[in-house]
PDB file of N, CA and C in Angstrom:
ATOM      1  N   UNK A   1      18.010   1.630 -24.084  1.00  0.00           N
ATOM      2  CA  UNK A   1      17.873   2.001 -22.684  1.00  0.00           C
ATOM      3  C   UNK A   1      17.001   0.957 -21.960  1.00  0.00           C
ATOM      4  N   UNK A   2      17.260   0.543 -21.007  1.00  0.00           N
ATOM      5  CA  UNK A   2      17.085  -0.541 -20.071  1.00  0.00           C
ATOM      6  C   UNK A   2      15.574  -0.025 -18.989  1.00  0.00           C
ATOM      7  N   UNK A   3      14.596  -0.577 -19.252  1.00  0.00           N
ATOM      8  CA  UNK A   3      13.116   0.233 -18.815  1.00  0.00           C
ATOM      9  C   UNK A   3      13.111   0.230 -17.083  1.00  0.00           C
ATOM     10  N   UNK A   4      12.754   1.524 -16.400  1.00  0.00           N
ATOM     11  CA  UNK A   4      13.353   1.337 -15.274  1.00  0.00           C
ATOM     12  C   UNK A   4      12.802   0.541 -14.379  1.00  0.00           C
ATOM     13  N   UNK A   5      11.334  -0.058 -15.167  1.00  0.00           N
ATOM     14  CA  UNK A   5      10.837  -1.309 -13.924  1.00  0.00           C
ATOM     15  C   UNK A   5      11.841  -2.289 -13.678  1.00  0.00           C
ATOM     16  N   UNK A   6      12.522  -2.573 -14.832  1.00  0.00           N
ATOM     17  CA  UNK A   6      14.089  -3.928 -14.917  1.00  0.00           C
ATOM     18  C   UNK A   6      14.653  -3.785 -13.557  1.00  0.00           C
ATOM     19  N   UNK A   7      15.174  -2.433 -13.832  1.00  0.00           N
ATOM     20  CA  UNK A   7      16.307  -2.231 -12.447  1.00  0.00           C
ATOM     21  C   UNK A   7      15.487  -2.055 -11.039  1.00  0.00           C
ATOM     22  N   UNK A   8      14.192  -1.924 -10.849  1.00  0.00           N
ATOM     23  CA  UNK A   8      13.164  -1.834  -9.921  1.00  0.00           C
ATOM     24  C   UNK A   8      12.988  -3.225  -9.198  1.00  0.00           C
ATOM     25  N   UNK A   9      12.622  -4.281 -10.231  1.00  0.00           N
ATOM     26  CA  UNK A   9      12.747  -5.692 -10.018  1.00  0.00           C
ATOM     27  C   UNK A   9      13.918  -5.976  -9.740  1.00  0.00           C
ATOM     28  N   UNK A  10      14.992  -5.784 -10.323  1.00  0.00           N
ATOM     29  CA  UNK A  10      16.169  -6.374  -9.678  1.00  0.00           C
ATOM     30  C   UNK A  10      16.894  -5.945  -8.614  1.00  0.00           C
ATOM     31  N   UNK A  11      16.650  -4.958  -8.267  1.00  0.00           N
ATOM     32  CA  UNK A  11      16.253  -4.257  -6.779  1.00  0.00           C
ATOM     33  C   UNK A  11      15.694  -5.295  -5.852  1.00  0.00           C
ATOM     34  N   UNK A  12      14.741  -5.929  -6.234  1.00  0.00           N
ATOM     35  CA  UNK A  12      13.583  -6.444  -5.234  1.00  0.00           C
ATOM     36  C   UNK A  12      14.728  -7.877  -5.210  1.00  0.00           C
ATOM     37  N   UNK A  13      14.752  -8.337  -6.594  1.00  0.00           N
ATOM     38  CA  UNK A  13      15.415  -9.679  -6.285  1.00  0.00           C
ATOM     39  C   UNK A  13      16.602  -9.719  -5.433  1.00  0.00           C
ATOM     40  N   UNK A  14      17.654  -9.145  -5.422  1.00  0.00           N
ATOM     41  CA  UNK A  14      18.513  -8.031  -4.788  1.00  0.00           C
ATOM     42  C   UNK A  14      18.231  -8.460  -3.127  1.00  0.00           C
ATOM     43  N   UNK A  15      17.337  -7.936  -3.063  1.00  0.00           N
ATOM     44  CA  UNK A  15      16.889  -7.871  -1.467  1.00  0.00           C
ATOM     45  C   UNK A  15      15.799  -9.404  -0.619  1.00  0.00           C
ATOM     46  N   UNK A  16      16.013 -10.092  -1.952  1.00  0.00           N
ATOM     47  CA  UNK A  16      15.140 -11.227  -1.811  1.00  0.00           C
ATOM     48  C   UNK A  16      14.156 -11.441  -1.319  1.00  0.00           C
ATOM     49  N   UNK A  17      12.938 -10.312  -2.314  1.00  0.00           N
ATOM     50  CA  UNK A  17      11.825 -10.106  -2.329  1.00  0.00           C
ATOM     51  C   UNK A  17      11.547 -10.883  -4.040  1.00  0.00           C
ATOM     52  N   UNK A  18      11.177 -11.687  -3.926  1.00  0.00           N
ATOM     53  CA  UNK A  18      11.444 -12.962  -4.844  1.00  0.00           C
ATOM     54  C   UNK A  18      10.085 -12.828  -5.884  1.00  0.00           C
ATOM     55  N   UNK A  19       9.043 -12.452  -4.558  1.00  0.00           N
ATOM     56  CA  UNK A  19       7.655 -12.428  -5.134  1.00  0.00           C
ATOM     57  C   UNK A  19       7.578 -10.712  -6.131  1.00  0.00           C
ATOM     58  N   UNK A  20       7.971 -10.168  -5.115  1.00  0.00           N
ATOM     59  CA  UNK A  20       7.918  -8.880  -6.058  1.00  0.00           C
ATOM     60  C   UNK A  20       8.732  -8.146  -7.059  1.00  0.00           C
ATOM     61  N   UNK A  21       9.925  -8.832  -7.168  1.00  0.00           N
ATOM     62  CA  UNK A  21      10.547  -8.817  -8.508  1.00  0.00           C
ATOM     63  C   UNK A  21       9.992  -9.834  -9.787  1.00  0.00           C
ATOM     64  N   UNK A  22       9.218 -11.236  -9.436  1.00  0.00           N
ATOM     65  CA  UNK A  22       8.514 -11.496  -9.849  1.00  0.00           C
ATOM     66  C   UNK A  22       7.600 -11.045 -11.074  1.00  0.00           C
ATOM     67  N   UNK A  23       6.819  -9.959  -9.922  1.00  0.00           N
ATOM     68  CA  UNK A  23       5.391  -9.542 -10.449  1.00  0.00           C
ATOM     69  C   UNK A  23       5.710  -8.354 -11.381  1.00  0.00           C
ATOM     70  N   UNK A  24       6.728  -7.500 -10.871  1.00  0.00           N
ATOM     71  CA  UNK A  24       7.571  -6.390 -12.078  1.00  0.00           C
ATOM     72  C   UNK A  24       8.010  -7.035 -13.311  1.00  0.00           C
ATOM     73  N   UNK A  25       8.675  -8.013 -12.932  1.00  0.00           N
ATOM     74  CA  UNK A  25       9.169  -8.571 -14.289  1.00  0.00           C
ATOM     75  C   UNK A  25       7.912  -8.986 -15.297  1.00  0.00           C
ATOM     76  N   UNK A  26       6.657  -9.348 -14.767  1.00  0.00           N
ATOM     77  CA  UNK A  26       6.061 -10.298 -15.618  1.00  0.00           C
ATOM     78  C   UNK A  26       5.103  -8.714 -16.176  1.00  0.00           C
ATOM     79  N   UNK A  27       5.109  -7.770 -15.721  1.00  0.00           N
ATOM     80  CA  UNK A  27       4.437  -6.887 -16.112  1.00  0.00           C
ATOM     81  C   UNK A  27       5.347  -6.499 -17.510  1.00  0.00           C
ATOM     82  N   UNK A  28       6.410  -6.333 -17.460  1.00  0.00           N
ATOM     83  CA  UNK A  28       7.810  -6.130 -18.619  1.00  0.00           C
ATOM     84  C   UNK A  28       7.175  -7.589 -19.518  1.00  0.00           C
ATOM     85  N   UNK A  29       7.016  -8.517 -19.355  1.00  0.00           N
ATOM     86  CA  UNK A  29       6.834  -9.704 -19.705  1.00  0.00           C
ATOM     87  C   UNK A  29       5.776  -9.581 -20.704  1.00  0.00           C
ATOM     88  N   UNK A  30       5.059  -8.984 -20.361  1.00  0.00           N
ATOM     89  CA  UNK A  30       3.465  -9.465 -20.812  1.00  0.00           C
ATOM     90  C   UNK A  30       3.609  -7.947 -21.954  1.00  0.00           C
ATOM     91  N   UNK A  31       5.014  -7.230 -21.921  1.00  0.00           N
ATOM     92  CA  UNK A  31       4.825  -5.923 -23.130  1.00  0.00           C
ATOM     93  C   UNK A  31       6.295  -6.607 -24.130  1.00  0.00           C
ATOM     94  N   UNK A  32       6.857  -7.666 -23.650  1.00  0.00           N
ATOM     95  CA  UNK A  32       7.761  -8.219 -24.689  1.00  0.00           C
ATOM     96  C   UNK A  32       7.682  -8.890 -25.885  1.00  0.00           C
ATOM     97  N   UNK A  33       8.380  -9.489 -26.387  1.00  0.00           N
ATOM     98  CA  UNK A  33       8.333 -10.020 -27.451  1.00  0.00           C
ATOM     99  C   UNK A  33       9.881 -10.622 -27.815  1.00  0.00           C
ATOM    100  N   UNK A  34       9.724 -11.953 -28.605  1.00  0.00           N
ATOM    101  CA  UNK A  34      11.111 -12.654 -29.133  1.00  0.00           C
ATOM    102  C   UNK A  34      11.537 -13.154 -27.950  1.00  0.00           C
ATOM    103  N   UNK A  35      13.096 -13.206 -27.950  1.00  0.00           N
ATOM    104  CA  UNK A  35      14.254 -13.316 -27.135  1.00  0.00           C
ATOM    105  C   UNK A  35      14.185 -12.290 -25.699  1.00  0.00           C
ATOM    106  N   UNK A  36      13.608 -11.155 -25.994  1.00  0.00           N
ATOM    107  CA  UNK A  36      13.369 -10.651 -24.401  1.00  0.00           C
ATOM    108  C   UNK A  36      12.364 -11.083 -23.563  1.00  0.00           C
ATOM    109  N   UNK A  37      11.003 -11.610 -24.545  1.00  0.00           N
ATOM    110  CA  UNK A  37      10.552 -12.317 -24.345  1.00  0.00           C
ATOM    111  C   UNK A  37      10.839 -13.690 -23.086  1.00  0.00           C
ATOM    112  N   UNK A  38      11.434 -14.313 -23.546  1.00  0.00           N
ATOM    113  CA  UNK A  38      11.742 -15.619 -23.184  1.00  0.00           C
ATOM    114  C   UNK A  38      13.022 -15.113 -21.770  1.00  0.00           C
ATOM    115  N   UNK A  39      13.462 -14.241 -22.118  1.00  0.00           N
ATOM    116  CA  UNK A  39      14.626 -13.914 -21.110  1.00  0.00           C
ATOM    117  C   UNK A  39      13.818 -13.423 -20.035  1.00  0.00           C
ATOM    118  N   UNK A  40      13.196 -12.830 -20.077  1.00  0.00           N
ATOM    119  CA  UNK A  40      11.893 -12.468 -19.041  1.00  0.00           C
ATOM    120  C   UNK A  40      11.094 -13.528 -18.600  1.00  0.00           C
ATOM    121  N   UNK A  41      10.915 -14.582 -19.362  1.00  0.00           N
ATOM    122  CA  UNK A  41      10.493 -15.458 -18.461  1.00  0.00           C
ATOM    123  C   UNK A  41      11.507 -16.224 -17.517  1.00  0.00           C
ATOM    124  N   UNK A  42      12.718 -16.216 -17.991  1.00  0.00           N
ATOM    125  CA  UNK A  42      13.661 -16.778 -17.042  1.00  0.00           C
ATOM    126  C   UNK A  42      13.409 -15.932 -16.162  1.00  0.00           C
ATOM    127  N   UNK A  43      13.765 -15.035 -15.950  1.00  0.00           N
ATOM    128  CA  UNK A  43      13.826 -14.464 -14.748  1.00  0.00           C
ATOM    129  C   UNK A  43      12.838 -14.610 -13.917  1.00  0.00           C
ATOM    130  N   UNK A  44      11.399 -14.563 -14.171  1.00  0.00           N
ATOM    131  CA  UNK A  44      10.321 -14.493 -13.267  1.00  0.00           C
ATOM    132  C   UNK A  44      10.416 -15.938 -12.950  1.00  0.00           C
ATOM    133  N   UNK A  45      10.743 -17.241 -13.501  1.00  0.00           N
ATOM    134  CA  UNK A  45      10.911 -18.351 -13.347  1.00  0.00           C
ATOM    135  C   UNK A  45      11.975 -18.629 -11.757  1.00  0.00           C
ATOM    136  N   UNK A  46      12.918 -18.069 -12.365  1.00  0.00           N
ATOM    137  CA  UNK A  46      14.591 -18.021 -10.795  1.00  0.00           C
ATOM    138  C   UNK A  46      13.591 -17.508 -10.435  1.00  0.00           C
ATOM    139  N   UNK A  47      13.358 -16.298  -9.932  1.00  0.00           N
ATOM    140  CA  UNK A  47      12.772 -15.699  -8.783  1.00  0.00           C
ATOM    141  C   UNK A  47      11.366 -16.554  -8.049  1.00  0.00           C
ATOM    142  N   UNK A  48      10.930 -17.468  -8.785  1.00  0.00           N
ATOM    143  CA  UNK A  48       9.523 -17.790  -8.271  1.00  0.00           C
ATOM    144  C   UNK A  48      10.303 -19.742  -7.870  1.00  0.00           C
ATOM    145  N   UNK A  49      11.156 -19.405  -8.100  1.00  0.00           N
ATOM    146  CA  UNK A  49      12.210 -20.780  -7.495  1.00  0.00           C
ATOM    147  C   UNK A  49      12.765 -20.317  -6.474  1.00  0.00           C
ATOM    148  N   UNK A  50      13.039 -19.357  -6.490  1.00  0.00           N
ATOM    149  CA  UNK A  50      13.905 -18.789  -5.341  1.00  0.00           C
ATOM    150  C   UNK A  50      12.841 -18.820  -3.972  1.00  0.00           C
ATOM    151  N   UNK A  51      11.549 -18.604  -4.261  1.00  0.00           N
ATOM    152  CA  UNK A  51       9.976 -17.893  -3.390  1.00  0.00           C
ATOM    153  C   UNK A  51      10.044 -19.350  -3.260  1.00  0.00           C
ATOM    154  N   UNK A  52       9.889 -20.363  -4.043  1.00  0.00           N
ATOM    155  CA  UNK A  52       9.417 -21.755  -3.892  1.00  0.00           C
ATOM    156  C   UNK A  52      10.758 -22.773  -2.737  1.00  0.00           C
ATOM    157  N   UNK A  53      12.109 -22.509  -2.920  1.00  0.00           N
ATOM    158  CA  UNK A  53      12.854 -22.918  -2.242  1.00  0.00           C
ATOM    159  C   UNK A  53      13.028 -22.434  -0.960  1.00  0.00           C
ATOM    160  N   UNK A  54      12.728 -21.334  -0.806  1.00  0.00           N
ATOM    161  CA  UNK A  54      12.750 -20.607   0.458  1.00  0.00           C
ATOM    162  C   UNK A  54      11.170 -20.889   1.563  1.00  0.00           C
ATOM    163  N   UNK A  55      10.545 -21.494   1.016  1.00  0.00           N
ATOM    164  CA  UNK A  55       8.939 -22.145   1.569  1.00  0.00           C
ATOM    165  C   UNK A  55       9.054 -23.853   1.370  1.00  0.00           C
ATOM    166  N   UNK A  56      10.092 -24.078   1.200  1.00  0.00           N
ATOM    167  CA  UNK A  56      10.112 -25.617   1.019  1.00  0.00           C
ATOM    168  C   UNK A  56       9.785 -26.456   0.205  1.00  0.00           C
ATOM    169  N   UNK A  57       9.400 -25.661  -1.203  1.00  0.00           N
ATOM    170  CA  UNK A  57       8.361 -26.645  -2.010  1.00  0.00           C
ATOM    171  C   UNK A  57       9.693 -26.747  -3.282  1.00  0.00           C
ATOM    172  N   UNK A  58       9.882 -28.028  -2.931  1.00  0.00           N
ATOM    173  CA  UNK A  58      11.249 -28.592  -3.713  1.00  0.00           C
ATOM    174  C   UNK A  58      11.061 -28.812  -4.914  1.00  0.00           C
ATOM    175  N   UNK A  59       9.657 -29.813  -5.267  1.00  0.00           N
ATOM    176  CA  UNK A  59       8.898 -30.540  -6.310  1.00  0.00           C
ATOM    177  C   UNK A  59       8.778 -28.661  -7.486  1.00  0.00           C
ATOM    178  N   UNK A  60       8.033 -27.645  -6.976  1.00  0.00           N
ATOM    179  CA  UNK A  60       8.235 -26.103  -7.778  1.00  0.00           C
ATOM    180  C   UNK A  60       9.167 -26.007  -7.966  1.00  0.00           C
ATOM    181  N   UNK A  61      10.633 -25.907  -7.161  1.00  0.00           N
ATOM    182  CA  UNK A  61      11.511 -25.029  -7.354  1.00  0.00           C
ATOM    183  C   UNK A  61      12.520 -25.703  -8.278  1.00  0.00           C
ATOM    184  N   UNK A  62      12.198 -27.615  -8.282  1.00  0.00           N
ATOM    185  CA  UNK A  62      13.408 -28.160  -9.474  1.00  0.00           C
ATOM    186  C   UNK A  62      12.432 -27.954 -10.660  1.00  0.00           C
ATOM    187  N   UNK A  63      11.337 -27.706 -10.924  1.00  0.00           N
ATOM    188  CA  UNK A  63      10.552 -27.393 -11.837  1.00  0.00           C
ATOM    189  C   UNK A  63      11.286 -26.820 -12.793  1.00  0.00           C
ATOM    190  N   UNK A  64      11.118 -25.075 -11.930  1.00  0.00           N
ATOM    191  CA  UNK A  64      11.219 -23.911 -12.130  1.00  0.00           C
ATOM    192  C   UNK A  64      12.777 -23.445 -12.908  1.00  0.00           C
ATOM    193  N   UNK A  65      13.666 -24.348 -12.027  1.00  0.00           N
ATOM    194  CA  UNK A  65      14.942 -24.079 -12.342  1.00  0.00           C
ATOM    195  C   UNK A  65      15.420 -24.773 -13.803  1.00  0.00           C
ATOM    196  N   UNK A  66      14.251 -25.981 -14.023  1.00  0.00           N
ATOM    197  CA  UNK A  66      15.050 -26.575 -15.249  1.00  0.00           C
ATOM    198  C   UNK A  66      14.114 -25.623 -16.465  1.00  0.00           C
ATOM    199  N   UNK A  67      13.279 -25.510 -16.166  1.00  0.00           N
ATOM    200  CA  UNK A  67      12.220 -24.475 -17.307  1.00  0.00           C
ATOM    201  C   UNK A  67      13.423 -23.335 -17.297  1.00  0.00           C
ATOM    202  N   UNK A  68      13.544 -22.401 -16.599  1.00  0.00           N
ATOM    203  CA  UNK A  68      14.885 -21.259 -16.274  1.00  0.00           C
ATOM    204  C   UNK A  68      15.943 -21.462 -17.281  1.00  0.00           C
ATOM    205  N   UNK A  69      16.393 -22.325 -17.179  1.00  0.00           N
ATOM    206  CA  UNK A  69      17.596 -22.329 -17.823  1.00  0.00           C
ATOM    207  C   UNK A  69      17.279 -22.741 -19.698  1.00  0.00           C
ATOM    208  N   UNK A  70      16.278 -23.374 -20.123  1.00  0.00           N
ATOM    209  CA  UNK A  70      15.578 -23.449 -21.594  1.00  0.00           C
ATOM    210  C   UNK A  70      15.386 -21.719 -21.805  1.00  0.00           C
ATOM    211  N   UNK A  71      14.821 -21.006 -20.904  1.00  0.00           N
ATOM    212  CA  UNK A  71      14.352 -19.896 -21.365  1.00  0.00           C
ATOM    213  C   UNK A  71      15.467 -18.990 -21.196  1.00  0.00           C
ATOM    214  N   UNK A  72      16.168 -18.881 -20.264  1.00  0.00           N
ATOM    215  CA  UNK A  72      17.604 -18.613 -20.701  1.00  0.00           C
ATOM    216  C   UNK A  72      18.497 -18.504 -21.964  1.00  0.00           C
ATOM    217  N   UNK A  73      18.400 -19.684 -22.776  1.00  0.00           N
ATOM    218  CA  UNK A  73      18.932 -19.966 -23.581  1.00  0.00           C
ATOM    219  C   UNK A  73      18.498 -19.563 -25.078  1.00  0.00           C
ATOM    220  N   UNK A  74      16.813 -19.778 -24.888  1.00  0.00           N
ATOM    221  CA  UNK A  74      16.182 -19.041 -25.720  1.00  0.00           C
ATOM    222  C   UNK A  74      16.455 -17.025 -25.572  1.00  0.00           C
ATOM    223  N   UNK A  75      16.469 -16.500 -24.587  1.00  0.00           N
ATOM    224  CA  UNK A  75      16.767 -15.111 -24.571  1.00  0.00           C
ATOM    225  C   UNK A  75      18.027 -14.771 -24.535  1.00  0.00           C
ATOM    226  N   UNK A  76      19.088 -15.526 -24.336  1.00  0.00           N
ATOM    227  CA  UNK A  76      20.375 -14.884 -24.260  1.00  0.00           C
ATOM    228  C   UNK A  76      20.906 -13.644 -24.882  1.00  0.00           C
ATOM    229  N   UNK A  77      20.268 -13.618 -26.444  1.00  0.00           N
ATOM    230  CA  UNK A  77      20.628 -12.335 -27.378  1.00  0.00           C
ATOM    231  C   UNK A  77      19.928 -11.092 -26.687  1.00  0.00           C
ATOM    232  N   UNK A  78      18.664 -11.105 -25.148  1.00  0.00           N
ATOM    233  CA  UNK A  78      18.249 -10.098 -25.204  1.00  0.00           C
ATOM    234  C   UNK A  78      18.014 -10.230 -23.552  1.00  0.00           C
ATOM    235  N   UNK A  79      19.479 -10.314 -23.178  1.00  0.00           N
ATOM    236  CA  UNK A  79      19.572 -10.585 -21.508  1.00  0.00           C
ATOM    237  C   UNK A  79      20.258  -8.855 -21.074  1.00  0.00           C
ATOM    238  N   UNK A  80      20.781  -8.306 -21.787  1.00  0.00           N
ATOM    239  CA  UNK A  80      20.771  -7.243 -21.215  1.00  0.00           C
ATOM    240  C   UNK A  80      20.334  -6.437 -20.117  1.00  0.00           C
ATOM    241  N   UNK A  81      20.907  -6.104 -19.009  1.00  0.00           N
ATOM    242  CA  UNK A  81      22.410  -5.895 -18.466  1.00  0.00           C
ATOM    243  C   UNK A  81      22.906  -7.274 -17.401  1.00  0.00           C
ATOM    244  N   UNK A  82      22.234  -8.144 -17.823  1.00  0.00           N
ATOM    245  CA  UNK A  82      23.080  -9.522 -16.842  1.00  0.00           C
ATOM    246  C   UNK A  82      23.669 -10.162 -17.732  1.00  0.00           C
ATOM    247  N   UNK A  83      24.678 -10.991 -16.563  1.00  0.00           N
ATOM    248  CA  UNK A  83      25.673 -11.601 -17.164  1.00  0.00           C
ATOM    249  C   UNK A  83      25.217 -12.763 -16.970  1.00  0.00           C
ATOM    250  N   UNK A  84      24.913 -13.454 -18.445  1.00  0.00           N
ATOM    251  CA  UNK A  84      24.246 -15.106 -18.502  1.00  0.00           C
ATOM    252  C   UNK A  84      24.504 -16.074 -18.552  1.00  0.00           C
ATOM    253  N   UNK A  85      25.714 -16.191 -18.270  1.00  0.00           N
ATOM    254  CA  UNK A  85      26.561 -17.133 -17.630  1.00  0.00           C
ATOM    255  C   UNK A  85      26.901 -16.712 -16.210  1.00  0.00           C
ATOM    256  N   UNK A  86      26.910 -16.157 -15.523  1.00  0.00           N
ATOM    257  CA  UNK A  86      26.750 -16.169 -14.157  1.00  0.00           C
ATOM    258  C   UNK A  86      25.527 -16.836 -13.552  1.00  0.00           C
ATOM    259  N   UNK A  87      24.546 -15.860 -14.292  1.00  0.00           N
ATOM    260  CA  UNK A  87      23.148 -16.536 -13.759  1.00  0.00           C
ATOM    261  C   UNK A  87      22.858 -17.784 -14.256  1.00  0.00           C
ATOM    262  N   UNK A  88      23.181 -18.427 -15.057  1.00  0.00           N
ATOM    263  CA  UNK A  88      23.300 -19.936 -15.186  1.00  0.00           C
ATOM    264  C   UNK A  88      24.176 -20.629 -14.376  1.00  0.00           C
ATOM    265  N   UNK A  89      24.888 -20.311 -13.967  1.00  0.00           N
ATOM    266  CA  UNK A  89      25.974 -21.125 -12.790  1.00  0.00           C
ATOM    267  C   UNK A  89      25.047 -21.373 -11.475  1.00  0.00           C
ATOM    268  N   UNK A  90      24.315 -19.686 -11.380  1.00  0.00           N
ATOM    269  CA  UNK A  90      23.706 -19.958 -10.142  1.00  0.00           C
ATOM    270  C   UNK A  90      22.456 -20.720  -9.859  1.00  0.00           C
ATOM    271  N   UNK A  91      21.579 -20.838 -11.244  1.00  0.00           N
ATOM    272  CA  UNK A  91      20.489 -21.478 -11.020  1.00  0.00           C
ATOM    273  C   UNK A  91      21.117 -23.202 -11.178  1.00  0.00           C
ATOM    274  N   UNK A  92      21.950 -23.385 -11.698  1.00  0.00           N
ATOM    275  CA  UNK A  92      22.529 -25.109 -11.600  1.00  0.00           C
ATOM    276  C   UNK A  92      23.138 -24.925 -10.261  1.00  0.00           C
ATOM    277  N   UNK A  93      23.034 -24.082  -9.739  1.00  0.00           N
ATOM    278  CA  UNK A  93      23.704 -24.770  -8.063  1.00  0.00           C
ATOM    279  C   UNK A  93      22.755 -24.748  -7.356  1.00  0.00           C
ATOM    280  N   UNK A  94      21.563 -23.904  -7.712  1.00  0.00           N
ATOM    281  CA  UNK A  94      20.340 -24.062  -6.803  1.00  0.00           C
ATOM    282  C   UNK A  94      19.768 -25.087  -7.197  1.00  0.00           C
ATOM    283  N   UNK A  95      20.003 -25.918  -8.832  1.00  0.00           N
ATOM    284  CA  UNK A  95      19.178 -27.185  -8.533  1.00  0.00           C
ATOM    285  C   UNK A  95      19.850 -28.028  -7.813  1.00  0.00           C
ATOM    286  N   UNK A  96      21.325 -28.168  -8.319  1.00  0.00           N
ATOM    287  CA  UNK A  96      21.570 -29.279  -7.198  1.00  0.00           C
ATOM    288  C   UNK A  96      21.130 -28.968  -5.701  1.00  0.00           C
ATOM    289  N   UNK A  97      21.023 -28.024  -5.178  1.00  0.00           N
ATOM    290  CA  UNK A  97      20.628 -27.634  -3.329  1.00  0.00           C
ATOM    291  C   UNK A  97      19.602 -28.277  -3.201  1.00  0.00           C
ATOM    292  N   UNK A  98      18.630 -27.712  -4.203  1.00  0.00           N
ATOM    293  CA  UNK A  98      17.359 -28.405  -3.482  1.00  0.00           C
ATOM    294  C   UNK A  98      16.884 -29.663  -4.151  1.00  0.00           C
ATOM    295  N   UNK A  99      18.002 -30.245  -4.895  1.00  0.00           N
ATOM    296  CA  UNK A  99      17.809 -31.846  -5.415  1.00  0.00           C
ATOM    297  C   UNK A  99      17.768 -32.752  -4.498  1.00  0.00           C
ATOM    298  N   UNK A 100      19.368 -31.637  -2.981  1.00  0.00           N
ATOM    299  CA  UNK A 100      19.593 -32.536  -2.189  1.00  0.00           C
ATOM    300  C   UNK A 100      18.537 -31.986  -1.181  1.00  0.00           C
ATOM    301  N   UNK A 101      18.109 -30.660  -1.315  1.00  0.00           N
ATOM    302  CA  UNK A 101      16.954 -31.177  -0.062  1.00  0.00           C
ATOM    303  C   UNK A 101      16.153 -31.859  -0.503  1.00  0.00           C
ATOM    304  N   UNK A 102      15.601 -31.745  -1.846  1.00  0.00           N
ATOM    305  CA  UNK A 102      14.272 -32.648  -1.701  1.00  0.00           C
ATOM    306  C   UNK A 102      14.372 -34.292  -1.254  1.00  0.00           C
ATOM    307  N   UNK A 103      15.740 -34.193  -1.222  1.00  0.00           N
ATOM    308  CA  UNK A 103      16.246 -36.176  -1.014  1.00  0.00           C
ATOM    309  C   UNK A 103      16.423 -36.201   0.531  1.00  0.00           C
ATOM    310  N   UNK A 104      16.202 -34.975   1.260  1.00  0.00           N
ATOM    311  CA  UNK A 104      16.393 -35.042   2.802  1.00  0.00           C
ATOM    312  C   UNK A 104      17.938 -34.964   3.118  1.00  0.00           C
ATOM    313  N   UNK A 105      18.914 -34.602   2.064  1.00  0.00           N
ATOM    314  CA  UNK A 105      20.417 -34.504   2.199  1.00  0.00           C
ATOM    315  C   UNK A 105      20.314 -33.082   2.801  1.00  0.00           C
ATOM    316  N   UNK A 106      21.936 -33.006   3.390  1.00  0.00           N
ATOM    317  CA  UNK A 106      21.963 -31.220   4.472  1.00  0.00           C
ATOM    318  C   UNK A 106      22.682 -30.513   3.122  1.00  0.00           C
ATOM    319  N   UNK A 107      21.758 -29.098   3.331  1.00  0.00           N
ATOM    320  CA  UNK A 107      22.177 -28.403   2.209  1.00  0.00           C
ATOM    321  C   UNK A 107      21.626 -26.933   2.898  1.00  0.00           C
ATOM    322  N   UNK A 108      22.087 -26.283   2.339  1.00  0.00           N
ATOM    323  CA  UNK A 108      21.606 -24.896   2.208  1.00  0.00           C
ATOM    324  C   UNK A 108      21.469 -23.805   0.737  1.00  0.00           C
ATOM    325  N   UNK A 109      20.450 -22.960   0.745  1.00  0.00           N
ATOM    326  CA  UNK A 109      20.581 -22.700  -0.262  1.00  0.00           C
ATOM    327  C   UNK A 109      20.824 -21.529  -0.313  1.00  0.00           C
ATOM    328  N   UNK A 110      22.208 -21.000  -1.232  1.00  0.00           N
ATOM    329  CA  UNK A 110      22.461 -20.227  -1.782  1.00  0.00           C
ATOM    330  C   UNK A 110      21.560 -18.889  -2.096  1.00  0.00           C
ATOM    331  N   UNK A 111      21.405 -17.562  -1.419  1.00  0.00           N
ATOM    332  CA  UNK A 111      20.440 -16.847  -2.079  1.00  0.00           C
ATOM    333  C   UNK A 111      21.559 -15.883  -2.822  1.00  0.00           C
ATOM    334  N   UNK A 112      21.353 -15.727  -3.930  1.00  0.00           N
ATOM    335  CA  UNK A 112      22.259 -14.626  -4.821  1.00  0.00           C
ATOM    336  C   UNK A 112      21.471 -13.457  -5.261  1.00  0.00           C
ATOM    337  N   UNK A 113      22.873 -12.795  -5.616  1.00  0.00           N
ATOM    338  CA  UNK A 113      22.079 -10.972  -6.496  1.00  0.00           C
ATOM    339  C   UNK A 113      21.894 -11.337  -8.139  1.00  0.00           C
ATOM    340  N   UNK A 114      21.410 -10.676  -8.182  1.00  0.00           N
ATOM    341  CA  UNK A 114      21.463 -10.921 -10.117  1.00  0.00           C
ATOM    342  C   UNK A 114      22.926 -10.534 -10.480  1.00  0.00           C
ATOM    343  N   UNK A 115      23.679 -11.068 -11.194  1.00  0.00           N
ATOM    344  CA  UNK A 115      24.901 -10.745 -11.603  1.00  0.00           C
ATOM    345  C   UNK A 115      24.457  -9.627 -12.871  1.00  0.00           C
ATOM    346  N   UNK A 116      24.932  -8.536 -12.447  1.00  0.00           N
ATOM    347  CA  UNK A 116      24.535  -7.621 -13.659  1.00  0.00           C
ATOM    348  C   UNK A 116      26.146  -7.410 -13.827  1.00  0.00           C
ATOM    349  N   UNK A 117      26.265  -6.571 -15.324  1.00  0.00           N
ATOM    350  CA  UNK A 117      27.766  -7.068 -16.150  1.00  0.00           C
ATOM    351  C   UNK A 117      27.913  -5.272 -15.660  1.00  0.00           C
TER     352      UNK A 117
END
C-alpha cells in the first residue's frame, strides 16, 4: 500500500507546488531505504528543478535534472505507482529547455503531472 503522504505530494506536484511536494517527499525520504530510497530522491530532485526552472536558476535546474535521472535508475524496482519511463522522457525534455535557456535560446518549459500508471 502506497503511504498516503506519496499521493499528498503528488497532488502538490500536480498543481505545481514544486516546493511542497518537495518537502512531503523528503519526509517519506528520510523513513526509506534501498531503491525507494533513491527513487525518492528523484523525485524531490524533478520537483526542486522544476522550483529552480520556474525562478530562472538554469545552472540548479541542469544540475538537478542530471542527478534525477542516476537516481531514477537506481530506484526503478521501487517507483511505484509511476510510470518511469514517462518520467524520464519528461525530465530529458526539461533538460534540453533549460539547456536552451540557459544559452539565451527561446524555449519554454514544459510543466508536467507525474505520470502515474
Amino acid at each position: 500500500m502506497i503511504d498516503e503522504r506519496f499521493h499528498r505530494a503528488c497532488e502538490h506536484f500536480d498543481k505545481q507546488e514544486y516546493f511542497e511536494a518537495h518537502e512531503v517527499w523528503e519526509d517519506l525520504w528520510n523513513e526509506a531505504h534501498g531503491a525507494r530510497h533513491a527513487f525518492l530522491q528523484c523525485l524531490i530532485q524533478v520537483a526542486v528543478a522544476l522550483h529552480h526552472g520556474r525562478n530562472g536558476n538554469w545552472n540548479g535546474a541542469t544540475k538537478l535534472c542530471a542527478s534525477a535521472l542516476g537516481y531514477l535508475e537506481k530506484g526503478r524496482s521501487e517507483s511505484e505507482p509511476v510510470a518511469v519511463d514517462k518520467l524520464k522522457d519528461h525530465v530529458l525534455d526539461l533538460a534540453l529547455v533549460i539547456q536552451k535557456l540557459a544559452a539565451g535560446e527561446p524555449a519554454e518549459i514544459s510543466y508536467f503531472k507525474l505520470p502515474i500508471k
